[in-house]
Each structure stands twice: as C-alpha cells, then as structure tokens.
Protein backbone atom coordinates (compact mmCIF):
# COMPACT_ATOMS: atom_id res chain seq x y z
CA UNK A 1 -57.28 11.69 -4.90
CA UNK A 2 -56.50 11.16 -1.24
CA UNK A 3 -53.95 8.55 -2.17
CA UNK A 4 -52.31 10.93 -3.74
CA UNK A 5 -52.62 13.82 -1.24
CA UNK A 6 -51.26 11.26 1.59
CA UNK A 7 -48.03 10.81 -0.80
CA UNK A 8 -47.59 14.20 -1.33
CA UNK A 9 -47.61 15.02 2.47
CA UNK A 10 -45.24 11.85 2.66
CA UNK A 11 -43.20 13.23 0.59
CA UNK A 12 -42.65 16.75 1.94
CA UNK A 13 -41.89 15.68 5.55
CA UNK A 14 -39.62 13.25 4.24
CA UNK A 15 -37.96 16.02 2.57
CA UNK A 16 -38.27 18.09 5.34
CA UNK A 17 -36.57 15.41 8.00
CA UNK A 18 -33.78 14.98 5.19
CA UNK A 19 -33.00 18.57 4.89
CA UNK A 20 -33.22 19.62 8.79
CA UNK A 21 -30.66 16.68 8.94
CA UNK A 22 -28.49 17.91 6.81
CA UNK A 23 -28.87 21.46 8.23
CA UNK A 24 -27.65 20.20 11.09
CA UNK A 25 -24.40 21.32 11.65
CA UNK A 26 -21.14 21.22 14.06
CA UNK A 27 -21.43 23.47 17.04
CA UNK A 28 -18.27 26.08 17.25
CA UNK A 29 -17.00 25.54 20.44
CA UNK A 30 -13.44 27.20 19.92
CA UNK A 31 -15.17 30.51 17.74
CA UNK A 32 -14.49 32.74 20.03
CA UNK A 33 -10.59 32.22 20.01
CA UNK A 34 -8.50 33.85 17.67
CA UNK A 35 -9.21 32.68 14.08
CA UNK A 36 -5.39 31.53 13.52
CA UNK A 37 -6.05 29.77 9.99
CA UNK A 38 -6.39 31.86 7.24
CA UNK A 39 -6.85 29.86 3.83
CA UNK A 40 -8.72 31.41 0.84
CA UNK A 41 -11.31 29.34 -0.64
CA UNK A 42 -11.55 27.20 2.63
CA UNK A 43 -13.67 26.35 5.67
CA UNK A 44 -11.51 28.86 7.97
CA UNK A 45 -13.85 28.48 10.49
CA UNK A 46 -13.75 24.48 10.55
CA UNK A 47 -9.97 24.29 10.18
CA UNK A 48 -9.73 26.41 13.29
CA UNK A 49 -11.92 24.31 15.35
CA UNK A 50 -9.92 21.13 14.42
CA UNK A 51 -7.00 22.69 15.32
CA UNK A 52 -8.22 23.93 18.78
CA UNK A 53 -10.15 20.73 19.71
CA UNK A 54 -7.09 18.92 19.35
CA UNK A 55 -5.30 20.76 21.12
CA UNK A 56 -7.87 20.46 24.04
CA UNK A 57 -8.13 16.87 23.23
CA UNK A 58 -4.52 16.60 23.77
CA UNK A 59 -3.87 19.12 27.13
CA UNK A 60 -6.58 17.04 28.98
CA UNK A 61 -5.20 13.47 28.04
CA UNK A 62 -1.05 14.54 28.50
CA UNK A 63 -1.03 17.45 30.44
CA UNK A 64 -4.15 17.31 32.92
CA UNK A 65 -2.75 19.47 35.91
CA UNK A 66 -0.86 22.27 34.68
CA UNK A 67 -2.65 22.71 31.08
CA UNK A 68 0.44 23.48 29.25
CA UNK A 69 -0.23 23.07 25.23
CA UNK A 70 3.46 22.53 24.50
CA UNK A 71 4.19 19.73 27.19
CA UNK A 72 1.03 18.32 26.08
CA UNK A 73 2.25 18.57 21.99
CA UNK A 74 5.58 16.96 23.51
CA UNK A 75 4.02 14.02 24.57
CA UNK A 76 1.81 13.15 21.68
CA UNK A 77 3.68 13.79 18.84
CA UNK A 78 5.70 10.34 18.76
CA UNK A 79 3.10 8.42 19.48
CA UNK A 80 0.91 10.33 17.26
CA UNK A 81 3.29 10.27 14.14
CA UNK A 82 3.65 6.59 15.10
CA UNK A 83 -0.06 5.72 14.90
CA UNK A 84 -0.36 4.61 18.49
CA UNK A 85 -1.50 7.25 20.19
CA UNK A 86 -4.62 5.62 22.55
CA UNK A 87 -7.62 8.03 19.97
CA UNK A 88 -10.10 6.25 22.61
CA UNK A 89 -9.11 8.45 25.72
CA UNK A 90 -7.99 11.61 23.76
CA UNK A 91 -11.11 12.11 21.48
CA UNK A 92 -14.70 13.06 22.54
CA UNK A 93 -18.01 12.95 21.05
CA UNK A 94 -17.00 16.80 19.79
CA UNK A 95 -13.81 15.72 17.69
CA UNK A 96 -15.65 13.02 16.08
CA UNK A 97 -18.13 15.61 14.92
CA UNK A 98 -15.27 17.98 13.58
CA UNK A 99 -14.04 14.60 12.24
CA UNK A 100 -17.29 13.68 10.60
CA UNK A 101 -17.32 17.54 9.06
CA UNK A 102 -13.44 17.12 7.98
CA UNK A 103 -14.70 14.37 5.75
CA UNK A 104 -17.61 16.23 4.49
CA UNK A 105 -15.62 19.26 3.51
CA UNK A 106 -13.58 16.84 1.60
CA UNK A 107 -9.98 17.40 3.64
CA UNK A 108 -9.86 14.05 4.70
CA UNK A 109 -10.85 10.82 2.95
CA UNK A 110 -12.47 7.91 5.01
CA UNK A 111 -10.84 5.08 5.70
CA UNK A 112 -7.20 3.37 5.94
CA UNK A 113 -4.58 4.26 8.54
CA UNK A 114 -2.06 5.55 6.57
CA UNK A 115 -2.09 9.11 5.47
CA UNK A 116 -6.10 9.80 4.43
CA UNK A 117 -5.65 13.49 4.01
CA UNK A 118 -6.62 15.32 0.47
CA UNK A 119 -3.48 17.36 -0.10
CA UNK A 120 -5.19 19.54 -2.86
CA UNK A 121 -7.69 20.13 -0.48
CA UNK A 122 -5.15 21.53 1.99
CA UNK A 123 -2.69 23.63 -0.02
CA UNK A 124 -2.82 26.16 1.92
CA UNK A 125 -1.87 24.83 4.94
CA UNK A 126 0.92 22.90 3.61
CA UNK A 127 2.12 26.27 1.39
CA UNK A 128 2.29 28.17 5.09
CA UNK A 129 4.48 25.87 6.78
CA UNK A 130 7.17 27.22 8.56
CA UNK A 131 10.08 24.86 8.08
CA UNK A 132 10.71 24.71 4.05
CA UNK A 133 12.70 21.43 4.70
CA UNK A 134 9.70 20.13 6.22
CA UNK A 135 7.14 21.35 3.48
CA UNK A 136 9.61 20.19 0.35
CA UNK A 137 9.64 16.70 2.44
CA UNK A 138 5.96 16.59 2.19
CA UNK A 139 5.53 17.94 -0.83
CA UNK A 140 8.16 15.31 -2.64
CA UNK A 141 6.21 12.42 -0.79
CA UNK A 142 2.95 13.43 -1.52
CA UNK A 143 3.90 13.65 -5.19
CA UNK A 144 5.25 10.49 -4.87
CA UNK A 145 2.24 8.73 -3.39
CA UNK A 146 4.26 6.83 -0.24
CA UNK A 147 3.22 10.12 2.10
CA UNK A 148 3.17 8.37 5.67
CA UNK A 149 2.80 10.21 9.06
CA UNK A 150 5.04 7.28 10.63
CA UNK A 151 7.87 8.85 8.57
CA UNK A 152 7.89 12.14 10.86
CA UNK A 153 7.58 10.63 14.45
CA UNK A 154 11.45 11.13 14.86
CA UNK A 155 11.97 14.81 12.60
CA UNK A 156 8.78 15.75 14.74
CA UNK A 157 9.74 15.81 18.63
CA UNK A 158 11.17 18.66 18.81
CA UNK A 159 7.93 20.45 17.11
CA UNK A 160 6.18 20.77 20.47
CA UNK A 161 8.49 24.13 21.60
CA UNK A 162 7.05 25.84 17.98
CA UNK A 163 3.36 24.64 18.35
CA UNK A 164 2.41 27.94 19.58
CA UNK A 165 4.11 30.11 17.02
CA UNK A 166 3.85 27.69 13.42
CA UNK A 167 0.26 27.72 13.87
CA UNK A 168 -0.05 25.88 10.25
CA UNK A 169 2.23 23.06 10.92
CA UNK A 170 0.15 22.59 13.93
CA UNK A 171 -2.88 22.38 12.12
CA UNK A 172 -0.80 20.22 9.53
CA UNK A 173 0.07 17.54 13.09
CA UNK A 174 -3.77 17.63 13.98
CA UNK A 175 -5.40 16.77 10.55
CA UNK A 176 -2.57 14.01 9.53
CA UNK A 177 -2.07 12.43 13.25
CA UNK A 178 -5.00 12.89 14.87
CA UNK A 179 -8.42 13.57 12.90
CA UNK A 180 -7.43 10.85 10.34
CA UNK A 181 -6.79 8.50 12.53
CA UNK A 182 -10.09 8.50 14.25
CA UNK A 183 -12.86 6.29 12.86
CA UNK A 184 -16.28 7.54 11.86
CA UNK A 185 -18.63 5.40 14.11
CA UNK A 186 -16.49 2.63 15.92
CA UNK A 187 -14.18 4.83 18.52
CA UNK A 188 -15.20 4.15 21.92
CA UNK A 189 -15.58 7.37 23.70
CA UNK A 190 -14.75 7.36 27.30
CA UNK A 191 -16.97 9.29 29.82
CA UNK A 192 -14.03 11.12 31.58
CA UNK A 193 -13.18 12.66 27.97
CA UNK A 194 -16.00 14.67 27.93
C-alpha cells in the first residue's frame, strides 16, 4: 500500500513540474505599444511582440546612437534577405524566446535556412501587404514551393522608408529574415545584446 501511495505522489508532482513548465510562458515586453497586428484567429499578441523585438533587436545592432527604426531597417534588410545578417549580435535571450513561441504557435517550422515559415499559418499577414506586386510574388512562389528570402534582398532596400507605415510587410521581413533564421538552442548570445 505505501508502494503505491509513494507512486501516486510521484506521479502528481511529476505532473505538476510538467504542467508549471508548460505554463510557463513568454514575458510581453512590447504589450504596452500599440497592438499594430490585427489577424483573426491568431496570436495578435505574439505577432506583435515579434515584430517589436525585432525591431529593437535591429535599432540597437545598426542604429545604436540616434535610434532611428528606418536607418536601422535600411541596414539590415540586404543582409537579412541575404541570410548573412550576424543573428549572434542582433538577437538576445528575449527573441529566442519569441522564437521558441513562433515555433510553438506553429508560424514557423524548425529547422533549414531557407524559408521555414508556415504560410497557411500566416495568411493574414501576407493578405495585408501593402505592395500587391510584392504579395502576388509571394504568393506565386509559395505555391510553387521554391519561396526563398534570398530572392527579395535586391526588390527589398528600398522597404526601410515604408517600415513605419506597412506595418504587415514589416512583420512579413521579421518572421521570414530574422526569427527563422535563428536557431533554437545553438545561437551564441552576446552580453552587450542584452
């Protein structure tokens, strides 16, 4: 009988560990800005702190001094688009949580370096794009399974002076250059990024 009790207690704080764990869940830093991302049926709130976190991410690494979000877009997007962008000084411990959370939602797959997002699982961003020629370009490659970010470093410079206004696209830049790009477990976060 007290073998029994003793697994029974095993077993509920197992449970118990297991389920606090997976309570656990991704502080909202950025909350308290506007709530630009509207999608029905979707994790507004976790869309909008991807967006904003890379957007911080990105200001601190390209544009230190002055802070400016569009000189900071300016300088990213090729090399972001490209796949070269240095991830190790731009993210911190923060975007690989989002990152972690982006997977678990099921808008980004794990793994590869290509394009990793689920496009069914972000219709809505993709539908609000400003630029149609942009949106029918992803669209058409998507349906044709050869969707690459690399493909947009050049159409994409000139993005930065819109960043502010096409809030979509720039959520669109953050998931498909940035957050997929980052590795689960292996990035090697950098002190100063924090």
């Amino acid at each position: 009988m007290k073998k029994v009790y003793n697994l029974i207690v095993a077993i509920i704080i197992a449970v118990g560990v297991v389920s606090c764990e997976n309570q656990a869940s991704l502080e909202y830093k950025h909350a308290d800005k506007e709530q630009v991302i509207n999608c029905e049926n979707e994790n507004n709130a976790l869309l909008n702190e991807a967006l904003y976190q890379f957007e911080q991410d990105i200001t601190n690494a390209y544009d230190p001094e002055s802070q400016l979000i569009n000189k900071a877009y300016a300088n990213f997007l090729y090399a972001g688009f490209s796949g070269v962008a240095e991830y190790e000084r731009l993210a911190t411990s923060h975007t690989l949580e989002i990152r972690k959370e982006l997977v678990k939602e099921g808008f980004i797959k794990d793994g590869g370096f290509k394009s990793n997002l689920v496009y069914n699982n972000i219709l809505c961003v993709l539908e609000n794009i400003e630029d149609p020629q942009l949106a029918l370009m992803i669209e058409a490659l998507v349906d044709s399974n050869t969707m690459d970010p690399k493909l947009f470093n050049s159409r994409m410079r000139n993005f930065a002076y819109k960043s502010q206004s096409d809030r979509y696209t720039a959520l669109y830049v953050a998931l498909d250059t940035y957050y997929q790009q980052l590795t689960m477990t292996e990035l090697p976060i950098k002190e100063s990024n924090e």
